[in-house]
Protein backbone atom coordinates (compact mmCIF):
# COMPACT_ATOMS: atom_id res chain seq x y z
CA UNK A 1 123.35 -156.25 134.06
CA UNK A 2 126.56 -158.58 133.70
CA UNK A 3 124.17 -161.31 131.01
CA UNK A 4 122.80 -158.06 129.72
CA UNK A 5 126.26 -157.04 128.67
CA UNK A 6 127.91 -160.40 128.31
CA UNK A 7 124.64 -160.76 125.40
CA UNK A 8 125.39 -157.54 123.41
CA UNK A 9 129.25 -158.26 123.20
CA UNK A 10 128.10 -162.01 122.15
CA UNK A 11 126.04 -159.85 119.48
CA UNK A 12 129.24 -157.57 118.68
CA UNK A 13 131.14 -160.89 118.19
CA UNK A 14 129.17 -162.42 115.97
CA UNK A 15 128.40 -159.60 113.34
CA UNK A 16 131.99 -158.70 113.24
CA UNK A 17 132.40 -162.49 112.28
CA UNK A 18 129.74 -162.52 109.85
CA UNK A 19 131.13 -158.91 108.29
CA UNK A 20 134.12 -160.59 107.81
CA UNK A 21 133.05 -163.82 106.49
CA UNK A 22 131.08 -161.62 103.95
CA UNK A 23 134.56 -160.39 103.02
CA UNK A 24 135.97 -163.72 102.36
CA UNK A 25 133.08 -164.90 100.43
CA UNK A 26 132.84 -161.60 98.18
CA UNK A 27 136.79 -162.05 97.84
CA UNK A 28 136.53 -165.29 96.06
CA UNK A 29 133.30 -165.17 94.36
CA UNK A 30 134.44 -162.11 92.64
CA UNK A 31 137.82 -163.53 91.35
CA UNK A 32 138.24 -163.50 87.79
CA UNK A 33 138.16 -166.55 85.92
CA UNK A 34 141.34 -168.67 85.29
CA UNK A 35 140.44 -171.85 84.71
CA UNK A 36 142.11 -171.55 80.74
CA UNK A 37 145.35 -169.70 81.54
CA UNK A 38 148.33 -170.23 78.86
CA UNK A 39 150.59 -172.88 80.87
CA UNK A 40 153.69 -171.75 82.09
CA UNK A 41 156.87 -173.65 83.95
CA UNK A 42 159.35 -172.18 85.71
CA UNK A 43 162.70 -173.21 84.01
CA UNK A 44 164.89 -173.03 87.16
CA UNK A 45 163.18 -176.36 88.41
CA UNK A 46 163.01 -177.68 84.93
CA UNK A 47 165.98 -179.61 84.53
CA UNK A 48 167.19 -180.39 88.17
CA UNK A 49 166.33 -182.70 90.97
CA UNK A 50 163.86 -180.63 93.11
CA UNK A 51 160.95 -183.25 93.21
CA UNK A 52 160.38 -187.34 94.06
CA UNK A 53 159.93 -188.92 91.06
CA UNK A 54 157.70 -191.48 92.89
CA UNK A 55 154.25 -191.73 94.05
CA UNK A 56 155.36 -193.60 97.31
CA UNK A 57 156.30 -191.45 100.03
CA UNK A 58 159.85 -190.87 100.32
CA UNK A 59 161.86 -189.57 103.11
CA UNK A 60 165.68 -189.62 101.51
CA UNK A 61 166.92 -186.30 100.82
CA UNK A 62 168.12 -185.69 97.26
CA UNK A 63 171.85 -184.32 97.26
CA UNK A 64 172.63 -182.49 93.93
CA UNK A 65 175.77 -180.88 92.65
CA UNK A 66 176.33 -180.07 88.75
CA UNK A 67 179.82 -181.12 88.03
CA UNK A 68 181.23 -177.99 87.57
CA UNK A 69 180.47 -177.73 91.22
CA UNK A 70 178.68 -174.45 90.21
CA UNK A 71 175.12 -175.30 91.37
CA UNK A 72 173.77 -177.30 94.61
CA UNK A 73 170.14 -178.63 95.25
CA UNK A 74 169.25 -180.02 98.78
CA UNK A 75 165.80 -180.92 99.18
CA UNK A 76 164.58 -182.57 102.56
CA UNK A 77 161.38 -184.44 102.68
CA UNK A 78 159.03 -183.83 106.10
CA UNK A 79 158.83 -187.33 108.47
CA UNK A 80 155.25 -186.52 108.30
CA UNK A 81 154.39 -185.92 105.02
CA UNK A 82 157.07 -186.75 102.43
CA UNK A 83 158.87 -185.09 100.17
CA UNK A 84 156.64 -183.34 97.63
CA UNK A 85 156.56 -184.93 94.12
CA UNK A 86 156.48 -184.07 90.25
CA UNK A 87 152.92 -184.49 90.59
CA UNK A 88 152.61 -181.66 93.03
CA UNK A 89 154.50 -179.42 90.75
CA UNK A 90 151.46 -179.41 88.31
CA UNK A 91 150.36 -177.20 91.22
CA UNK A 92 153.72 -174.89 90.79
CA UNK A 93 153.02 -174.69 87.44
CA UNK A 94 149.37 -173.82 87.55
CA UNK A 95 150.35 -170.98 89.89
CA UNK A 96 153.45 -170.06 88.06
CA UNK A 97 150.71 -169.69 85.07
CA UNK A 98 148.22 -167.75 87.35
CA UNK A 99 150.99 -165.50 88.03
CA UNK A 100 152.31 -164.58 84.22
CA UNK A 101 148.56 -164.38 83.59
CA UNK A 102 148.47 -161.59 86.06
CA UNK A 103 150.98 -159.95 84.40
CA UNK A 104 149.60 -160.40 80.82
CA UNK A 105 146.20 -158.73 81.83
CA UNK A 106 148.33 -155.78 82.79
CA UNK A 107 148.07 -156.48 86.55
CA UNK A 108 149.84 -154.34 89.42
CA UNK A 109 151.22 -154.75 92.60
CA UNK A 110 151.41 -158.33 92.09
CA UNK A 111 151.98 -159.89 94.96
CA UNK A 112 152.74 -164.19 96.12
CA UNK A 113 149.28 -164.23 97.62
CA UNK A 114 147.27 -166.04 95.50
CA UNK A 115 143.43 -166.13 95.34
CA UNK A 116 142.27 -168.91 93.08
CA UNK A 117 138.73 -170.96 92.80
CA UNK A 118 140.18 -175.04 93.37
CA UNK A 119 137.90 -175.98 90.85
CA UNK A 120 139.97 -174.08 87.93
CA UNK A 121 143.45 -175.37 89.21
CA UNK A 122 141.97 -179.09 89.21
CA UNK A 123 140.57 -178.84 85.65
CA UNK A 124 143.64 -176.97 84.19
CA UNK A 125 146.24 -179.88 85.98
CA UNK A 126 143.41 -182.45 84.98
CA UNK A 127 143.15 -183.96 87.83
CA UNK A 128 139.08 -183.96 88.20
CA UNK A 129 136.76 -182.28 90.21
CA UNK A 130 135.73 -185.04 93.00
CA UNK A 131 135.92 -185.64 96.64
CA UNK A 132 138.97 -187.18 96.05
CA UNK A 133 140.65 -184.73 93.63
CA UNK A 134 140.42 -181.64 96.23
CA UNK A 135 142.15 -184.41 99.29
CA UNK A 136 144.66 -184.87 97.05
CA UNK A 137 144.55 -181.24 96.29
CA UNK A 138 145.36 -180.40 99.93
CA UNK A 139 147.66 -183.15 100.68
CA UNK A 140 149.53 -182.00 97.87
CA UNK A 141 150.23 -178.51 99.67
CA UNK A 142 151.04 -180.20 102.71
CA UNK A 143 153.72 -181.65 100.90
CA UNK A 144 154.58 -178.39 98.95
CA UNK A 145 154.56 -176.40 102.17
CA UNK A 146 156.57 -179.28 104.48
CA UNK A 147 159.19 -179.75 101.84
CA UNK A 148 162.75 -177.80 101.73
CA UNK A 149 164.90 -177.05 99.51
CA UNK A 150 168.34 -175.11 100.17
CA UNK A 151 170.00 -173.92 96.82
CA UNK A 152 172.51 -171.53 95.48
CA UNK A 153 170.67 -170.85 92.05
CA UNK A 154 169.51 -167.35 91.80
CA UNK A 155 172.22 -166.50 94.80
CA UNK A 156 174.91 -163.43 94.39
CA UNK A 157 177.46 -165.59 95.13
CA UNK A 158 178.28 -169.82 94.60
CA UNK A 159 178.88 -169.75 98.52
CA UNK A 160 175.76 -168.43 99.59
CA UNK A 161 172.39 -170.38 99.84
CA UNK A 162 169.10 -169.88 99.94
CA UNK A 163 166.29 -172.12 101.79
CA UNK A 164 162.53 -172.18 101.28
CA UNK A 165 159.96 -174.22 101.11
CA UNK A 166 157.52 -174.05 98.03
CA UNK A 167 154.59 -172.37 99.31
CA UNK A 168 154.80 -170.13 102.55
CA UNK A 169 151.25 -171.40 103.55
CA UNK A 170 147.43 -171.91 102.33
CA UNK A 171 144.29 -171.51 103.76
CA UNK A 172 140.93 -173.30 102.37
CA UNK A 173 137.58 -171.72 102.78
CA UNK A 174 134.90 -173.69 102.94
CA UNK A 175 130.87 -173.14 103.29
CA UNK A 176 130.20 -174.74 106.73
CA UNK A 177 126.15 -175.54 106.00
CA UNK A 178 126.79 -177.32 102.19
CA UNK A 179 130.68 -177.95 102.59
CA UNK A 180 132.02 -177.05 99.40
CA UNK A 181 134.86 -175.10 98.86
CA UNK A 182 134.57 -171.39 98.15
CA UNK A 183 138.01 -170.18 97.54
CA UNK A 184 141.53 -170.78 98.33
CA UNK A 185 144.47 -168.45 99.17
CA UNK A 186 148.60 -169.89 98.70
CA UNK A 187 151.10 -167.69 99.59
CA UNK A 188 154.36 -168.58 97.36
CA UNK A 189 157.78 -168.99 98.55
CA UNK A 190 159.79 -165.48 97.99
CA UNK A 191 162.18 -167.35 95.61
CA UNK A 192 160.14 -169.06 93.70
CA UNK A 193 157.76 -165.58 93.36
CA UNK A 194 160.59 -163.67 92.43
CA UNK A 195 162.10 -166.24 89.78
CA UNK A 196 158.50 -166.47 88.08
CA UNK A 197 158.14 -162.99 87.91
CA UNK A 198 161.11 -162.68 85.52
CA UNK A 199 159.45 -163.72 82.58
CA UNK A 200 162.83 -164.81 80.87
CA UNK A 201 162.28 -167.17 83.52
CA UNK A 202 158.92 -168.92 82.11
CA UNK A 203 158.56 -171.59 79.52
CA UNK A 204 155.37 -172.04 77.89
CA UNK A 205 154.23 -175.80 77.80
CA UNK A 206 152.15 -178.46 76.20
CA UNK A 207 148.81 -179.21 78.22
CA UNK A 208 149.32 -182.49 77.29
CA UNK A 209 151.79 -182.36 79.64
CA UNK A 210 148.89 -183.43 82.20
CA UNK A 211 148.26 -186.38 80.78
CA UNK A 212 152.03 -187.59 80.96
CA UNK A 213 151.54 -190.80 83.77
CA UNK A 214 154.91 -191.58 84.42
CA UNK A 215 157.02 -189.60 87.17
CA UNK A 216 160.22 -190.02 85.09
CA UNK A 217 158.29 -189.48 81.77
CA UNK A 218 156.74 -185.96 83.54
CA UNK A 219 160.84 -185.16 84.60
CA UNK A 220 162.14 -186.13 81.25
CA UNK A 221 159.84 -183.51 79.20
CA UNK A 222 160.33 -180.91 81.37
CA UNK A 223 164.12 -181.22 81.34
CA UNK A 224 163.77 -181.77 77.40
CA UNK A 225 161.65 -178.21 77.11
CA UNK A 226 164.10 -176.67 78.66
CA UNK A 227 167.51 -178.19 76.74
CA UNK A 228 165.99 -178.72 73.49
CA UNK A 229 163.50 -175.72 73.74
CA UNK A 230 165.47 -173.17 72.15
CA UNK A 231 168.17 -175.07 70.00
CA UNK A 232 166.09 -175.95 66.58
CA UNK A 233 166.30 -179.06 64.32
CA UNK A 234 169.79 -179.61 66.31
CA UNK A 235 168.03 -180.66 69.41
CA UNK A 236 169.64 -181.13 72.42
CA UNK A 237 172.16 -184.19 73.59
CA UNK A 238 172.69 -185.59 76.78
CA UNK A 239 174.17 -188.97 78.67
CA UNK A 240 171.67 -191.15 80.46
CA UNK A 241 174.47 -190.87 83.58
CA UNK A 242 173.85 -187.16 83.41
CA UNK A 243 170.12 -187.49 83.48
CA UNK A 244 170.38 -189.98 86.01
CA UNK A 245 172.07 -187.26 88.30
CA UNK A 246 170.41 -184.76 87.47
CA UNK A 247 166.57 -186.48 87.81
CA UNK A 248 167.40 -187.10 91.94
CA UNK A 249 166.11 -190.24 91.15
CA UNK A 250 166.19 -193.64 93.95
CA UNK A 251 166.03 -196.17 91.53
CA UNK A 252 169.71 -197.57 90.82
CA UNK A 253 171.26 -196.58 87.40
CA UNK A 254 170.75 -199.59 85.24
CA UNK A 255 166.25 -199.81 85.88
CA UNK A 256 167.12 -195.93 85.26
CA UNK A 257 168.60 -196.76 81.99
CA UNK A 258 165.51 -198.88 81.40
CA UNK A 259 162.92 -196.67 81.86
CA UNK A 260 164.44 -194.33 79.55
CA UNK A 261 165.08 -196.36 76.86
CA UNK A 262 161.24 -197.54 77.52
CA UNK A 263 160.33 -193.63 76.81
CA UNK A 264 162.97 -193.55 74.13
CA UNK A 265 161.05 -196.53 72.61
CA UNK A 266 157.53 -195.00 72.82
CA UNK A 267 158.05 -191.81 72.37
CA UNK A 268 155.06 -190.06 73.44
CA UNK A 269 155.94 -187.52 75.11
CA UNK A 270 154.53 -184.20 74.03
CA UNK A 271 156.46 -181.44 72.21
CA UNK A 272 159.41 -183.64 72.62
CA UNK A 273 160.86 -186.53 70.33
CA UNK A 274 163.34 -188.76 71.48
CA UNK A 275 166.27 -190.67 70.23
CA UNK A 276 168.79 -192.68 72.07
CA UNK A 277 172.36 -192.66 71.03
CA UNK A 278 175.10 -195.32 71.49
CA UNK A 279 172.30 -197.28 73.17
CA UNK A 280 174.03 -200.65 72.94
CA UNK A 281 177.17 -198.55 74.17
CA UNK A 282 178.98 -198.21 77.80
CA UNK A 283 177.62 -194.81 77.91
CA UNK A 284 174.35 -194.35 75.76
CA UNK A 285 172.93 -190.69 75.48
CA UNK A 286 169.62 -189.24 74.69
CA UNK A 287 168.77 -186.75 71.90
CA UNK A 288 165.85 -184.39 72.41
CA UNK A 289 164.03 -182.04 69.99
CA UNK A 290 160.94 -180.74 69.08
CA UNK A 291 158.55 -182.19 66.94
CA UNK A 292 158.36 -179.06 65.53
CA UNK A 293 161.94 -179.37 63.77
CA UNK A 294 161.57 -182.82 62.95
CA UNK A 295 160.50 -181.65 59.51
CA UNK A 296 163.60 -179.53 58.77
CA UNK A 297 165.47 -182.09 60.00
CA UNK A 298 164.12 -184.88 58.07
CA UNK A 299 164.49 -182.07 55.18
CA UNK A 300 168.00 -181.80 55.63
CA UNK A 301 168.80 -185.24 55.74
CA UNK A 302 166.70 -186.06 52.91
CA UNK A 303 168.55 -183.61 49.92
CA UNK A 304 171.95 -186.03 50.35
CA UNK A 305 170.86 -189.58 51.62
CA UNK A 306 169.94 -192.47 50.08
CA UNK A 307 166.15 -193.88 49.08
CA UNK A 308 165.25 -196.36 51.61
CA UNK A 309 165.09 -199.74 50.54
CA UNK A 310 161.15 -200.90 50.91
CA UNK A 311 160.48 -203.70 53.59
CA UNK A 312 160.24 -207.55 53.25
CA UNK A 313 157.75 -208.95 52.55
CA UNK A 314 157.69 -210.92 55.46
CA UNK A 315 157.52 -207.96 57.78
CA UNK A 316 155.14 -206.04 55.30
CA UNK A 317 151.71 -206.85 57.06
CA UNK A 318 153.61 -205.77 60.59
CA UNK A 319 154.42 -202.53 59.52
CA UNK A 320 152.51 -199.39 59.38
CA UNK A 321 153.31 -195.90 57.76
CA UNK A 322 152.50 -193.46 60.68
CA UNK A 323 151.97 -191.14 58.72
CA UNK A 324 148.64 -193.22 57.11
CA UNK A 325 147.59 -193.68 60.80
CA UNK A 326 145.54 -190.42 61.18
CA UNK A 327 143.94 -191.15 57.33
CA UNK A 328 142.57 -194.05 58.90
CA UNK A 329 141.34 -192.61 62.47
CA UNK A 330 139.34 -190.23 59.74
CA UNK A 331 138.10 -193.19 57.43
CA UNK A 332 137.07 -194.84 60.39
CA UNK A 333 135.38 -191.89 61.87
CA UNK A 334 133.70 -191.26 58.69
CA UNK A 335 132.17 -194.66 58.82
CA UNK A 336 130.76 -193.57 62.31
CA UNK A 337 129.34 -190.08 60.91
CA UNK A 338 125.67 -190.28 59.41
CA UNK A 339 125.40 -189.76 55.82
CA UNK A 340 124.10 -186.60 54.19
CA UNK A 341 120.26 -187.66 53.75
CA UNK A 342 119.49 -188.71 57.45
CA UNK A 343 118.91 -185.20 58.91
CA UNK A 344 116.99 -182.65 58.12
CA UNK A 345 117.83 -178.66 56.92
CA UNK A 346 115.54 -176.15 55.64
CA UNK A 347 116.13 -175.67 51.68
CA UNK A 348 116.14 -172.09 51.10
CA UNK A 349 113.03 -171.43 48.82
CA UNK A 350 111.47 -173.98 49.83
CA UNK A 351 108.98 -175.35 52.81
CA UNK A 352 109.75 -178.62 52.95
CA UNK A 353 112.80 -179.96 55.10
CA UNK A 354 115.44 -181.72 52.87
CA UNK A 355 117.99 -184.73 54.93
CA UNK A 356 121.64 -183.41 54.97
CA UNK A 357 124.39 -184.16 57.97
CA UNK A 358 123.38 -185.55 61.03
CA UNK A 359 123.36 -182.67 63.81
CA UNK A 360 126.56 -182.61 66.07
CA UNK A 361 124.99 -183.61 69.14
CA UNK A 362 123.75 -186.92 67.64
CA UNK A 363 127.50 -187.41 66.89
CA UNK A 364 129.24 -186.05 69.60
CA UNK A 365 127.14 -188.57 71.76
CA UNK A 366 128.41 -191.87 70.08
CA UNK A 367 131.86 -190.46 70.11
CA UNK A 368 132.79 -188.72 73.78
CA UNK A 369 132.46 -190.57 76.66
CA UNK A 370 128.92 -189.70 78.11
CA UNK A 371 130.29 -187.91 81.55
CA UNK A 372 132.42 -185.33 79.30
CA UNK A 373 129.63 -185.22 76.61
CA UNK A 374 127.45 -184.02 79.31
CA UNK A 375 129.61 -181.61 80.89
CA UNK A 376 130.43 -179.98 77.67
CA UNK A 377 126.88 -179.19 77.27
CA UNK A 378 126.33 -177.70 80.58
CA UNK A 379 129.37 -175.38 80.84
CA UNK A 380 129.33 -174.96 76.98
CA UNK A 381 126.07 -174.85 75.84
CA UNK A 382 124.60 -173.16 72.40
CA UNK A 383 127.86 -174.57 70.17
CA UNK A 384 127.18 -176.66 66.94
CA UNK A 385 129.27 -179.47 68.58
CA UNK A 386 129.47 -181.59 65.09
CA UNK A 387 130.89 -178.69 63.93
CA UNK A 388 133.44 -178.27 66.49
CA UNK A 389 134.32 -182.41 66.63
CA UNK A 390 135.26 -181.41 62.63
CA UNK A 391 137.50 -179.02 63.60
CA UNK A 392 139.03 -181.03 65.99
CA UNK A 393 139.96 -183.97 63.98
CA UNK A 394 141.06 -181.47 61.16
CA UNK A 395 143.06 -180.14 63.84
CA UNK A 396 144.43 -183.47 65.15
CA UNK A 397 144.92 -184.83 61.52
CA UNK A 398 147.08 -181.52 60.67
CA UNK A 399 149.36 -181.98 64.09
CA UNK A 400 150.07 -185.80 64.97
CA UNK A 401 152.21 -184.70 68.16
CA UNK A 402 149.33 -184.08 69.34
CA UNK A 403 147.23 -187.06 69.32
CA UNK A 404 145.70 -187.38 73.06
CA UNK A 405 146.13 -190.38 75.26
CA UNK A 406 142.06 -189.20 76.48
CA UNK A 407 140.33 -188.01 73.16
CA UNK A 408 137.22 -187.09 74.95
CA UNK A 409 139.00 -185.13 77.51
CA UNK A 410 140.79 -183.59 74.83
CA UNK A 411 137.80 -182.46 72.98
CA UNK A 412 136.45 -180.60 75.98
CA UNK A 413 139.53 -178.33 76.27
CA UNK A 414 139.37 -177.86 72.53
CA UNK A 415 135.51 -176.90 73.32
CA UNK A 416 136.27 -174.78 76.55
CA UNK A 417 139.00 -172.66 74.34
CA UNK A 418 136.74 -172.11 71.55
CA UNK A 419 133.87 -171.07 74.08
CA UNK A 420 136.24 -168.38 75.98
CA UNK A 421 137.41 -167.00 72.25
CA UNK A 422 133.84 -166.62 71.04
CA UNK A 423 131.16 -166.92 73.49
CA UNK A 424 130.64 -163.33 72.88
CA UNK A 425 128.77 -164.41 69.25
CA UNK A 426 126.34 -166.19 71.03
């Protein structure tokens, strides 16, 4: 009688646990898709020292206060795990996104429990879809979830403080017979939920801002979109001792002066253009605006100053006129398109197949790396993608901010939009 019984509450056990492993796989299968949210950052972090700047693992605290004494940031790092970095707040922003998505679909009771597919968050933060990507996923939230941060922003009064970590906790499903992952669920920090859900809080961004490699480079445009963000051609100005502070940055001031004036000098970053002031001088500053304005700026110059004086000659065959680059990206490309009489289209009126343009997919092969080429056919398929690659470069040619560091990449977000807007004419 005793294995009699002991066998039916073994039996109980086990379809309650497969009722509610149902659950969780209905809860995730059925989420909505969000792998092409509009990005959006959460300003409060934007332009203060709440991440490592460095891919190493660091354990020093970062001590803030503005100099008005008004604001204080302490963040402590775990012994364990680190202090999280500005890499792992491409995973803040994702869900700061998923979040003011939420809201935009007209979504209630929101809540910082958030249900998302890893998949999505990986492709949106560009960060791949491999083995590796989802470890680095979840070490990421270890860090995120070890990390805290004690600050009086957002508090009623200077004197009071508030400490959290970024994310409360997370928990991964995964299917135990094929081991890949079926959902995830993060539950946010209450201040970080509550700042994000003020959407004067929110700042949309570039997704180029992905593809930014450096740590200080990542810091540097998110501090710019929020300075220079909403003060026009004017821009924004700022001391490299300032931005120093305010970055919570280890390395000593002078490299730190360094690697900006390396950004300065390149001047990639998206959105963003910089200038350095006074660089030569005891206390050199940095101008930020964006590329938007440059155009009324240059505009407003141009009605009073002077006509530049052409270049030697001896510098002539060093120079190039930026703004001939894209004309010859498109000459070039042209070179690589097939000419109108090696592919065939049906004449109306007529039976017999005349050579015109090449089809896209012929194209598209020779010019996207084979991996992405592939992938854009299976998640995009039924798209004239010569068509598309036009649009693109008309696209590119019409907006050089935007030129991608990964063109191929590029063209498969340009790809995955279009799809989501009009997959409905297929």
């Amino acid at each position: 009688m005793q294995g009699e019984a002991d066998r039916v509450e073994t039996e109980g056990e086990l379809k309650t646990a497969l009722k509610e492993r149902k659950v969780q796989f209905e809860m995730f299968f059925t989420l909505p898709d969000f792998s092409d949210i509009s990005l959006r950052d959460y300003q409060e972090t934007m332009q203060r020292p709440f991440f490592s700047l460095s891919k190493r693992k660091r354990i020093k605290p970062i001590e803030y206060t503005s100099p008005d004494k008004s604001v204080s940031v302490h963040v402590s790092p775990n012994p364990a795990y680190g202090m999280a970095t500005i890499w792992d707040a491409d995973i803040m922003i994702y869900l700061a996104s998923h979040l003011n998505e939420l809201r935009e679909r007209g979504a209630n009771d929101l809540s910082p429990v958030i249900r998302l597919q890893p998949g999505d968050l990986l492709k949106r933060i560009c960060w791949g879809t491999s083995g590796r990507a989802y470890e680095r996923l979840v070490s990421a939230l270890d860090r995120l979830q070890a990390t805290t941060i004690k600050t009086n922003i957002r508090a009623s009064a200077k004197s009071r403080e508030t400490t959290f970590s970024w994310i409360d906790s997370y928990t991964h499903l995964v299917d135990e017979r094929t081991q890949r992952s079926l959902g995830m669920e993060i539950t946010l920090s209450k201040w970080f939920f509550d700042g994000v859900m003020d959407k004067r809080n929110v700042l949309s961004i570039s997704p180029l801002y992905f593809e930014i490699t450096s740590g200080l480079g990542k810091w540097l445009y998110r501090a710019s979109r929020k300075h220079a963000g909403g003060n026009g051609a004017e821009g924004f100005t700022i001391g490299f001792e300032t931005l120093h502070q305010k970055s919570g940055s280890e390395s000593v001031y002078p490299v730190f002066k360094r690697k900006l004036l390396d950004l300065a000098r390149v001047n990639d970053l998206p959105d963003i253009s910089l200038e350095v002031i006074d660089g030569d001088g005891p206390r050199p500053k940095m101008k930020m605006v964006m590329r938007r304005h440059l155009s009324e700026r240059a505009g407003n110059r141009g009605r009073n100053a002077l006509p530049s004086p052409p270049p030697s000659a001896e510098n002539d065959e060093d120079m190039v006129d930026p703004r001939l680059a894209l004309g010859m990206i498109s000459s070039l490309s042209k070179g690589m398109r097939v000419s109108g009489d090696d592919a065939p289209r049906r004449v109306i009126g007529s039976s017999a197949p005349r050579r015109t343009m090449a089809t896209g997919r012929a194209i598209a092969s020779r010019m996207i790396d084979a991996e992405i080429y592939s992938a854009i056919r299976a998640d995009f398929p039924g798209w004239d993608y010569d068509e598309l690659l036009g649009r693109f470069d008309a696209f590119l040619g019409a907006n050089p901010s935007e030129l991608p560091r990964n063109y191929s990449k590029r063209f498969y977000g340009f790809v995955k939009e279009h799809h989501r807007r009009n997959k409905y004419r297929l």
